[in-house]
N, C-alpha and C. Protein backbone atom coordinates (compact mmCIF):
# COMPACT_ATOMS: atom_id res chain seq x y z
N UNK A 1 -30.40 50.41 -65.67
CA UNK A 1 -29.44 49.53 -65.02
C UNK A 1 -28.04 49.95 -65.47
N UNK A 2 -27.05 49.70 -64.75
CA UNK A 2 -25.67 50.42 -65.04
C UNK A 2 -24.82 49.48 -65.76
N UNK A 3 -24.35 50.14 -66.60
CA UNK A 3 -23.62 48.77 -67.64
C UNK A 3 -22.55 47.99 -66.70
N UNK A 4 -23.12 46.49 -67.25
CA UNK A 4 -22.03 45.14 -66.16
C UNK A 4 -22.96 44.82 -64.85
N UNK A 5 -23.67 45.56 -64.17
CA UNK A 5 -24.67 45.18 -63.34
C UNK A 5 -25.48 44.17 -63.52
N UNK A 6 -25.93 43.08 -63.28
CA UNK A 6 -27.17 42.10 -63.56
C UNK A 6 -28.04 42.09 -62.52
N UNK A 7 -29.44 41.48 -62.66
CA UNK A 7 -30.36 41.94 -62.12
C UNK A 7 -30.51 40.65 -60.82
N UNK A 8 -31.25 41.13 -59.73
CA UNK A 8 -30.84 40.51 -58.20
C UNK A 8 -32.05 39.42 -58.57
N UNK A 9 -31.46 38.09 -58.66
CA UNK A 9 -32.71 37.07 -58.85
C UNK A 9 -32.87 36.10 -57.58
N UNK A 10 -32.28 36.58 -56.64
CA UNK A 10 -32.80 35.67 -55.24
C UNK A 10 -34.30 36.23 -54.97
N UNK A 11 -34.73 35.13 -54.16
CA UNK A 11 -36.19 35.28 -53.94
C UNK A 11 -36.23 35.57 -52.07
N UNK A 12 -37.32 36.91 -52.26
CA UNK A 12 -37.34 37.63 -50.89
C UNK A 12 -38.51 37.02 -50.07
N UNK A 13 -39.58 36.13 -50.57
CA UNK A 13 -40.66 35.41 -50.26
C UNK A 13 -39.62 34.17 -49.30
N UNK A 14 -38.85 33.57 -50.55
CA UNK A 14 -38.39 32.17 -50.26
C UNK A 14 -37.38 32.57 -48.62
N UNK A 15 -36.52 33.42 -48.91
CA UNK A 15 -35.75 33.79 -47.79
C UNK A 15 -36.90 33.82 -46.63
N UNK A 16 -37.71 34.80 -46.52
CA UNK A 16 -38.71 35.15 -45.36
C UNK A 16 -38.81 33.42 -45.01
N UNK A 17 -39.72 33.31 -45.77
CA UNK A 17 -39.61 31.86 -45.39
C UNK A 17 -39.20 31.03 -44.72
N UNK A 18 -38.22 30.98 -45.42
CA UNK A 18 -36.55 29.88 -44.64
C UNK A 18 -36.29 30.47 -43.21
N UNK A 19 -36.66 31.64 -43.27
CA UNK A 19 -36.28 32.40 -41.84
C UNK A 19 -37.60 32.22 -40.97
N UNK A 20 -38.42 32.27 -41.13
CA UNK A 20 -39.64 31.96 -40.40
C UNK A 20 -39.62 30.60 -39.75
N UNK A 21 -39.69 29.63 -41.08
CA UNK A 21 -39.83 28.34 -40.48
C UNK A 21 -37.82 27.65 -39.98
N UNK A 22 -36.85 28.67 -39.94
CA UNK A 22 -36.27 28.33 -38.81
C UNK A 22 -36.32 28.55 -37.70
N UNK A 23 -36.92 29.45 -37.60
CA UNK A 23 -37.46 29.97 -36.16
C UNK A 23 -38.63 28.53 -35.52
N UNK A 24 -39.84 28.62 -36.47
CA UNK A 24 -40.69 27.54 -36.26
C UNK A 24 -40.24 26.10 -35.51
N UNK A 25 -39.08 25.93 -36.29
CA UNK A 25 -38.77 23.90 -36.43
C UNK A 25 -37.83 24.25 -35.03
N UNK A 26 -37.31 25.40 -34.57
CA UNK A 26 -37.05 25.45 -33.38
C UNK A 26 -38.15 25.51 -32.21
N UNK A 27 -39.14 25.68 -32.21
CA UNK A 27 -40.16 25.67 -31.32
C UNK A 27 -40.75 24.62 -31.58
N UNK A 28 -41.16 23.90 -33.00
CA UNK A 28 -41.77 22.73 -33.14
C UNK A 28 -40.64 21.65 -32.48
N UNK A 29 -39.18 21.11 -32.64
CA UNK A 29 -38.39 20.48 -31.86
C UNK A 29 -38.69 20.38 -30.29
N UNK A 30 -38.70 21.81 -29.68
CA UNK A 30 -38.60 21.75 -28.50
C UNK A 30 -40.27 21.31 -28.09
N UNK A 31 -41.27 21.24 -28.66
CA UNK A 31 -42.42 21.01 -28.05
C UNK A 31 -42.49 19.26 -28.47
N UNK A 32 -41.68 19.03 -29.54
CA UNK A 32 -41.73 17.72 -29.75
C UNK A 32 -41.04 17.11 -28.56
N UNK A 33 -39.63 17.72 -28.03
CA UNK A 33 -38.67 16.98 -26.91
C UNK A 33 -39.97 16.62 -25.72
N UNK A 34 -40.62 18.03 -25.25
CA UNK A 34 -41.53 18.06 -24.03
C UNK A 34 -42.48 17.06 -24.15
N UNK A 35 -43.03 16.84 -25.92
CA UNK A 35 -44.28 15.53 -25.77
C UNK A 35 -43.70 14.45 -25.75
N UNK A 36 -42.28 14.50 -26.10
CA UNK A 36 -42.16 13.14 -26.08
C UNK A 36 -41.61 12.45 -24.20
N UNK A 37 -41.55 13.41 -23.58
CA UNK A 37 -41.33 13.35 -22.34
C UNK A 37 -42.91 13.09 -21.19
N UNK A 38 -43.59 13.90 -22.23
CA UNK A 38 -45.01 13.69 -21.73
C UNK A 38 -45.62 12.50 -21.79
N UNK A 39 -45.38 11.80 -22.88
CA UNK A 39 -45.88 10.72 -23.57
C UNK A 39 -44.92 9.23 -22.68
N UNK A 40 -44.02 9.32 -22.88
CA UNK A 40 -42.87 8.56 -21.95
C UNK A 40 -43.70 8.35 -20.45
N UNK A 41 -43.81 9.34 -19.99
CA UNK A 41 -44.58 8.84 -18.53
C UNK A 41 -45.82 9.06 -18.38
N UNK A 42 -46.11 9.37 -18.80
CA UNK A 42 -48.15 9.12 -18.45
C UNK A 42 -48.71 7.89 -19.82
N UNK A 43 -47.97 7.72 -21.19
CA UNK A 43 -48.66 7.13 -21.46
C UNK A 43 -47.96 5.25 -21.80
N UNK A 44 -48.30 4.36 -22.17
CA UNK A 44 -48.01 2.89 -22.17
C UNK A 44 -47.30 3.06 -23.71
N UNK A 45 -46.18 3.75 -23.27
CA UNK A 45 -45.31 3.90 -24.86
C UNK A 45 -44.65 2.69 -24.53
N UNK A 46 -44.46 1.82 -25.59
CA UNK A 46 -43.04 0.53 -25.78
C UNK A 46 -41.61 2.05 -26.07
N UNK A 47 -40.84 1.19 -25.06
CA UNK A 47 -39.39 1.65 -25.06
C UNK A 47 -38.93 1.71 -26.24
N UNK A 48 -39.27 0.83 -27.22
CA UNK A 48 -38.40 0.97 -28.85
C UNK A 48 -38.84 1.82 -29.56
N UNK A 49 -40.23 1.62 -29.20
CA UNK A 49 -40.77 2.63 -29.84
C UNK A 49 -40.62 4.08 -30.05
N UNK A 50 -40.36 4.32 -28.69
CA UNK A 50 -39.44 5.97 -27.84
C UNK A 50 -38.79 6.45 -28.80
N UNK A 51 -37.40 5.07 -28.45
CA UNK A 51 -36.41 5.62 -28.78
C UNK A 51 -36.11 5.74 -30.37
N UNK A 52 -36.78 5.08 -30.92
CA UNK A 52 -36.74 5.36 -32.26
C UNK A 52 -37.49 6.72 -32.59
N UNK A 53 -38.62 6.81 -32.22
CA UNK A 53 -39.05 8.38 -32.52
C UNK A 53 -38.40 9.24 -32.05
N UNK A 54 -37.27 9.19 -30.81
CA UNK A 54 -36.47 10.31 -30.48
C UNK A 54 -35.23 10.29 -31.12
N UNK A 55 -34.74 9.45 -32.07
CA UNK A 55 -33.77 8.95 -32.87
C UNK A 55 -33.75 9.79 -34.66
N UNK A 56 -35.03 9.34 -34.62
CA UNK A 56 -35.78 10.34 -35.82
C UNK A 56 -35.84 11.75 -35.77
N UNK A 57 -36.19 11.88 -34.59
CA UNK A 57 -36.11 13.56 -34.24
C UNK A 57 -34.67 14.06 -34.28
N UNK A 58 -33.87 13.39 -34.10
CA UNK A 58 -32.57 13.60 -33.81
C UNK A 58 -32.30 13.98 -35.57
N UNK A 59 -32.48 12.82 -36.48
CA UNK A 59 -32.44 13.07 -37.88
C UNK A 59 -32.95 14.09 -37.91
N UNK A 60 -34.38 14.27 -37.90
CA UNK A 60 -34.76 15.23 -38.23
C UNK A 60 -34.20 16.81 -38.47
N UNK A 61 -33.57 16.98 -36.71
CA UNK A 61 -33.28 18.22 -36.55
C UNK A 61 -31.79 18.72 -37.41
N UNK A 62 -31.11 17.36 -37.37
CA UNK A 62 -29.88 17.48 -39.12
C UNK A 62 -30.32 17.83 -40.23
N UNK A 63 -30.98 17.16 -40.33
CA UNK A 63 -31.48 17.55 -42.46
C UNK A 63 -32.52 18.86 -42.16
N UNK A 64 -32.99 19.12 -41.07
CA UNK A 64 -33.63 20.76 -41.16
C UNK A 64 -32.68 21.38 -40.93
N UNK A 65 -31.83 21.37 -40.54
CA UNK A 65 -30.18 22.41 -40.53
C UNK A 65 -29.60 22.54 -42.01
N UNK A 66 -29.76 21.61 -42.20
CA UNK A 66 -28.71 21.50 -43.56
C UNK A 66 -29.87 21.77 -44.51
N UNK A 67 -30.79 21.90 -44.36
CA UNK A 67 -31.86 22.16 -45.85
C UNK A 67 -32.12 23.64 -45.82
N UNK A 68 -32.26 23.91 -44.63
CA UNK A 68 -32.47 25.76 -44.24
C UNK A 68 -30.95 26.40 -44.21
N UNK A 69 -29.92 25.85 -44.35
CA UNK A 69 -28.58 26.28 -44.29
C UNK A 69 -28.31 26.58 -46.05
N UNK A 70 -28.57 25.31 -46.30
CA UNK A 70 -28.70 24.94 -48.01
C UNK A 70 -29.44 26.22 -48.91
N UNK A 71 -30.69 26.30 -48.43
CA UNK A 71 -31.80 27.15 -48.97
C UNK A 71 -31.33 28.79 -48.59
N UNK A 72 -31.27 29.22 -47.37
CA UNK A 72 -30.64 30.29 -47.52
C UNK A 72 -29.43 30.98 -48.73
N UNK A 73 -28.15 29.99 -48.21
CA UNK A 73 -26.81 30.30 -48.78
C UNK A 73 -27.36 30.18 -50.74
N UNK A 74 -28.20 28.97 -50.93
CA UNK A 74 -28.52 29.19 -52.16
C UNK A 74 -29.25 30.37 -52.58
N UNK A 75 -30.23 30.62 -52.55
CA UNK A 75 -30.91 31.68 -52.40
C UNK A 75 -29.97 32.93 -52.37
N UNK A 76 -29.31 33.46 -51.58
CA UNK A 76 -28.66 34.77 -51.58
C UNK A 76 -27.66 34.76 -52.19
N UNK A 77 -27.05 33.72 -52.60
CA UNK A 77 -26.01 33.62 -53.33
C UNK A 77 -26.38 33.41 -55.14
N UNK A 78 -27.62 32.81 -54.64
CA UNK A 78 -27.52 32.66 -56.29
C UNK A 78 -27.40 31.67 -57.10
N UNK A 79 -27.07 30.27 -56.27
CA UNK A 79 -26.77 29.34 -56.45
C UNK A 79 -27.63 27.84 -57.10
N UNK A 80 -27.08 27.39 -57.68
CA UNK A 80 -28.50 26.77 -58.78
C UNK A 80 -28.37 25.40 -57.59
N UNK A 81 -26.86 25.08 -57.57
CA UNK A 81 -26.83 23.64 -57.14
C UNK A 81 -27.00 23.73 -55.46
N UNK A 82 -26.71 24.55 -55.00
CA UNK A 82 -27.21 25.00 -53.42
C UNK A 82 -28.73 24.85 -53.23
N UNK A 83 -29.30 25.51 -53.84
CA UNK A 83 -30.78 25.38 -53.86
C UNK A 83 -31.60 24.41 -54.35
N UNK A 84 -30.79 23.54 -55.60
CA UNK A 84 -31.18 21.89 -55.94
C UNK A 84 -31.32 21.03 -54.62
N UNK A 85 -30.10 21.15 -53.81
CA UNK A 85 -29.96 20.31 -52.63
C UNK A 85 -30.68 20.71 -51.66
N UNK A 86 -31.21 21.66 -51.42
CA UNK A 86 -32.39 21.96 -50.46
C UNK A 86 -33.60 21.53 -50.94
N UNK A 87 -33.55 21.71 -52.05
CA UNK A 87 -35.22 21.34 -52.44
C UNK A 87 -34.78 19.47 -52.03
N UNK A 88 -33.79 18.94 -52.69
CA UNK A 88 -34.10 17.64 -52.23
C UNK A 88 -33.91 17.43 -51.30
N UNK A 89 -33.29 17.65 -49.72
CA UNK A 89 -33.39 17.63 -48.71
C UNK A 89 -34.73 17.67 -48.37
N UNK A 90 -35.53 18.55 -48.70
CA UNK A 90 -36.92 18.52 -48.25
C UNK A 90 -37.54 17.47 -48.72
N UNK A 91 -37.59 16.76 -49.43
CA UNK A 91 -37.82 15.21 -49.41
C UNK A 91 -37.77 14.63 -48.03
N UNK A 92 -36.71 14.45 -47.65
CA UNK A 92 -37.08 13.28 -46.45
C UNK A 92 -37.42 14.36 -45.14
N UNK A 93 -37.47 15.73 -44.85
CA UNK A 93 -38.09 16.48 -44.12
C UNK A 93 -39.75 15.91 -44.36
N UNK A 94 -39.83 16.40 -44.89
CA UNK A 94 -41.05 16.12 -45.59
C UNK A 94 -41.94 14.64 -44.93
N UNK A 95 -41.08 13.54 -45.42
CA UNK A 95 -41.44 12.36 -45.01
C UNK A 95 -41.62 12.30 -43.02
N UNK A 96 -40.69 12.97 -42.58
CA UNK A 96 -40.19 12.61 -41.75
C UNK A 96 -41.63 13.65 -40.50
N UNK A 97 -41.54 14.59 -41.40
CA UNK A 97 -43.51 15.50 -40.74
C UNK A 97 -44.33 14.83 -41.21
N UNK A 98 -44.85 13.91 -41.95
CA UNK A 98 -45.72 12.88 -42.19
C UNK A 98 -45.74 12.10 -41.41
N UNK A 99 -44.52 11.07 -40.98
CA UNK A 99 -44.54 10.43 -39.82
C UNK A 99 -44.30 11.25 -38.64
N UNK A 100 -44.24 12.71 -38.13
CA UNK A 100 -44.96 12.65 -37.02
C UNK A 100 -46.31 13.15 -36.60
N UNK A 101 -46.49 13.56 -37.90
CA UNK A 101 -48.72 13.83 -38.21
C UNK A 101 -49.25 12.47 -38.16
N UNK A 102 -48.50 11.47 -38.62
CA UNK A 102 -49.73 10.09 -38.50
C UNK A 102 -49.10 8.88 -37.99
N UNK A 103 -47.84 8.76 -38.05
CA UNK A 103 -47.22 7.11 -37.76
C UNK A 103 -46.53 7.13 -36.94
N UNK A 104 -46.59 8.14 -35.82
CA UNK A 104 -46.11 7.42 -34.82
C UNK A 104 -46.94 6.37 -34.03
N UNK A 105 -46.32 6.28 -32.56
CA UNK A 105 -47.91 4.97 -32.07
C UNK A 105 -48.33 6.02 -31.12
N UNK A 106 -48.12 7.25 -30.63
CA UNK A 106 -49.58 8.08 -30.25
C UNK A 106 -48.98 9.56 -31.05
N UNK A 107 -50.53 9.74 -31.49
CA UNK A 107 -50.14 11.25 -32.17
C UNK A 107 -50.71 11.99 -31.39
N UNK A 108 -50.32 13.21 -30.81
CA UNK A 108 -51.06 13.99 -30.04
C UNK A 108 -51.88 15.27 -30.31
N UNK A 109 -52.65 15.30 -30.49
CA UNK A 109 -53.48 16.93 -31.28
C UNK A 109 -52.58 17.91 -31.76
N UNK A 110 -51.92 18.17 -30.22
CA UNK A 110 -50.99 19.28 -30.44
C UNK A 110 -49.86 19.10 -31.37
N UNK A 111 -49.31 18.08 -31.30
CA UNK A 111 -48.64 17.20 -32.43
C UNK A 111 -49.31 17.14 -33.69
N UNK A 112 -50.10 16.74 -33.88
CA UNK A 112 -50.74 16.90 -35.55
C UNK A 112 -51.06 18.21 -36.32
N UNK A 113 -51.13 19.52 -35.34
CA UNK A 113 -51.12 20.62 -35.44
C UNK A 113 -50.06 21.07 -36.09
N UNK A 114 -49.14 21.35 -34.95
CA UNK A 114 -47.77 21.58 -35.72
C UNK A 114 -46.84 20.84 -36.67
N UNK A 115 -47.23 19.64 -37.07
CA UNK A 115 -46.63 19.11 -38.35
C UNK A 115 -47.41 19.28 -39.67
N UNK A 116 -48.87 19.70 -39.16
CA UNK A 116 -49.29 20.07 -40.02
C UNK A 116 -49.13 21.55 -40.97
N UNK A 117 -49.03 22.23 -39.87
CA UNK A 117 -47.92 23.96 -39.86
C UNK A 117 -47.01 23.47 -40.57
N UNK A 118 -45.91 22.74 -40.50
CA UNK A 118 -44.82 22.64 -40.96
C UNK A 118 -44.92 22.11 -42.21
N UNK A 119 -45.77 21.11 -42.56
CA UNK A 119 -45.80 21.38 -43.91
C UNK A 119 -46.21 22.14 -44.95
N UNK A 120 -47.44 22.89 -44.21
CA UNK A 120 -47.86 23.96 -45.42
C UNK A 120 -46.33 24.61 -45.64
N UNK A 121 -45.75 25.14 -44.53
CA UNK A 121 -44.17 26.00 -44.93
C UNK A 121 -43.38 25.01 -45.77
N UNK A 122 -43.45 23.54 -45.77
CA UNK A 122 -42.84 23.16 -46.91
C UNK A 122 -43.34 23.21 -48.51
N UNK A 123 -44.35 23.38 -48.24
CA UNK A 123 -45.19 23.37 -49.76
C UNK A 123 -44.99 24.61 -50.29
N UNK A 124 -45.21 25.30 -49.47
CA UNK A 124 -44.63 26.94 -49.96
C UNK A 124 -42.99 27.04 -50.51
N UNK A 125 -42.13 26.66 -49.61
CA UNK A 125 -40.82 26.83 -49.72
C UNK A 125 -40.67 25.34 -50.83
N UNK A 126 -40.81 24.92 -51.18
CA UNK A 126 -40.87 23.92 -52.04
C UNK A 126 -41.75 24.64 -53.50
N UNK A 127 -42.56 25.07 -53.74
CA UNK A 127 -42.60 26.21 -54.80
C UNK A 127 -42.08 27.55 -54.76
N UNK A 128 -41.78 28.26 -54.05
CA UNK A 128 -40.95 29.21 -54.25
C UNK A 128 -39.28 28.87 -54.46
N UNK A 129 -38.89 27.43 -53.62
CA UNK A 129 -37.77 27.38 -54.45
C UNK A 129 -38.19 26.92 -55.80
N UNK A 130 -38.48 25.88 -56.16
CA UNK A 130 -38.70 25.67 -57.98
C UNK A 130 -38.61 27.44 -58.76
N UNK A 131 -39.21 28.29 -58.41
CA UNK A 131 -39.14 29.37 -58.68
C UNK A 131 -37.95 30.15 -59.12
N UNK A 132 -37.49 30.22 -57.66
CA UNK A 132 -35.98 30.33 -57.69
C UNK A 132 -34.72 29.39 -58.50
N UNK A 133 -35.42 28.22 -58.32
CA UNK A 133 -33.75 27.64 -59.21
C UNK A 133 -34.57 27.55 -60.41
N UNK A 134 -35.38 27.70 -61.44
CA UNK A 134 -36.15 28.07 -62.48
C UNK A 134 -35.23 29.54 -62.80
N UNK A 135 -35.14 30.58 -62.04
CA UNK A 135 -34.89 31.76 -62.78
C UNK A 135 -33.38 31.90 -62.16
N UNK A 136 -32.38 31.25 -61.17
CA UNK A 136 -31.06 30.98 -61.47
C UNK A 136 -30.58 29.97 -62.53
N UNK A 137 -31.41 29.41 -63.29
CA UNK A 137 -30.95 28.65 -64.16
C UNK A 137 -31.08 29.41 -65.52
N UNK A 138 -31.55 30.38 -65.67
CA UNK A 138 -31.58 31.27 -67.04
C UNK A 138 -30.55 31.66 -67.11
């Protein structure tokens, strides 16, 4: 190693990652918009009900911006407290693919599928960051 150089401690797993499942939560969004359009007219949804799950989605698609925005910039940068705030962002991500795997008032196969996808990528990216802000904190 060349004297004054230090060694590259971002994680190339965690990045792939973050880049994968932004790609993902963009296709999982848009199939969520279509079921929830599906669901709206063929099935006996209550109106509050709707609009609160399309209200949520709306959250949703913020704090997955800002947690994959977070997680990147931390990550390549290096950043202890960048990557703190992504990991806790994924907290209410997290919560928020739980309620649409089980609590909404219809879950749809195809729906339980892909939130279920989405969390294994959080469980992953949720130990590979610990990883990462573990060895930016040395």
């Amino acid at each position: 190693m060349a004297p004054g150089s230090q060694p590259i401690l971002s994680s190339t797993p965690l990045q792939v990652l973050l880049y994968l499942n932004s790609w993902y939560f963009a296709a999982f969004y848009l199939a969520e918009i279509l079921m929830f359009v599906y669901k709206g007219i063929l099935l006996p949804y209550p109106a509050d009900n709707l609009v609160l799950d399309v209200v949520l989605l709306l959250l949703f698609l913020a704090l997955e911006i800002l947690r994959i925005f977070y997680g990147m910039k931390g990550n390549l940068c290096e950043r202890t407290l960048s990557s703190c705030l992504s990991l806790f962002i994924l907290l209410p991500c997290s919560a928020l693919a739980v309620y649409y795997l089980l609590l909404q008032t219809f879950v749809l196969r195809l729906e339980f599928l892909l939130s279920a996808i989405l969390l294994c990528f959080y469980g992953l990216e949720f130990l590979f960051g610990l990883l990462s802000v573990s060895a930016f904190s040395r």
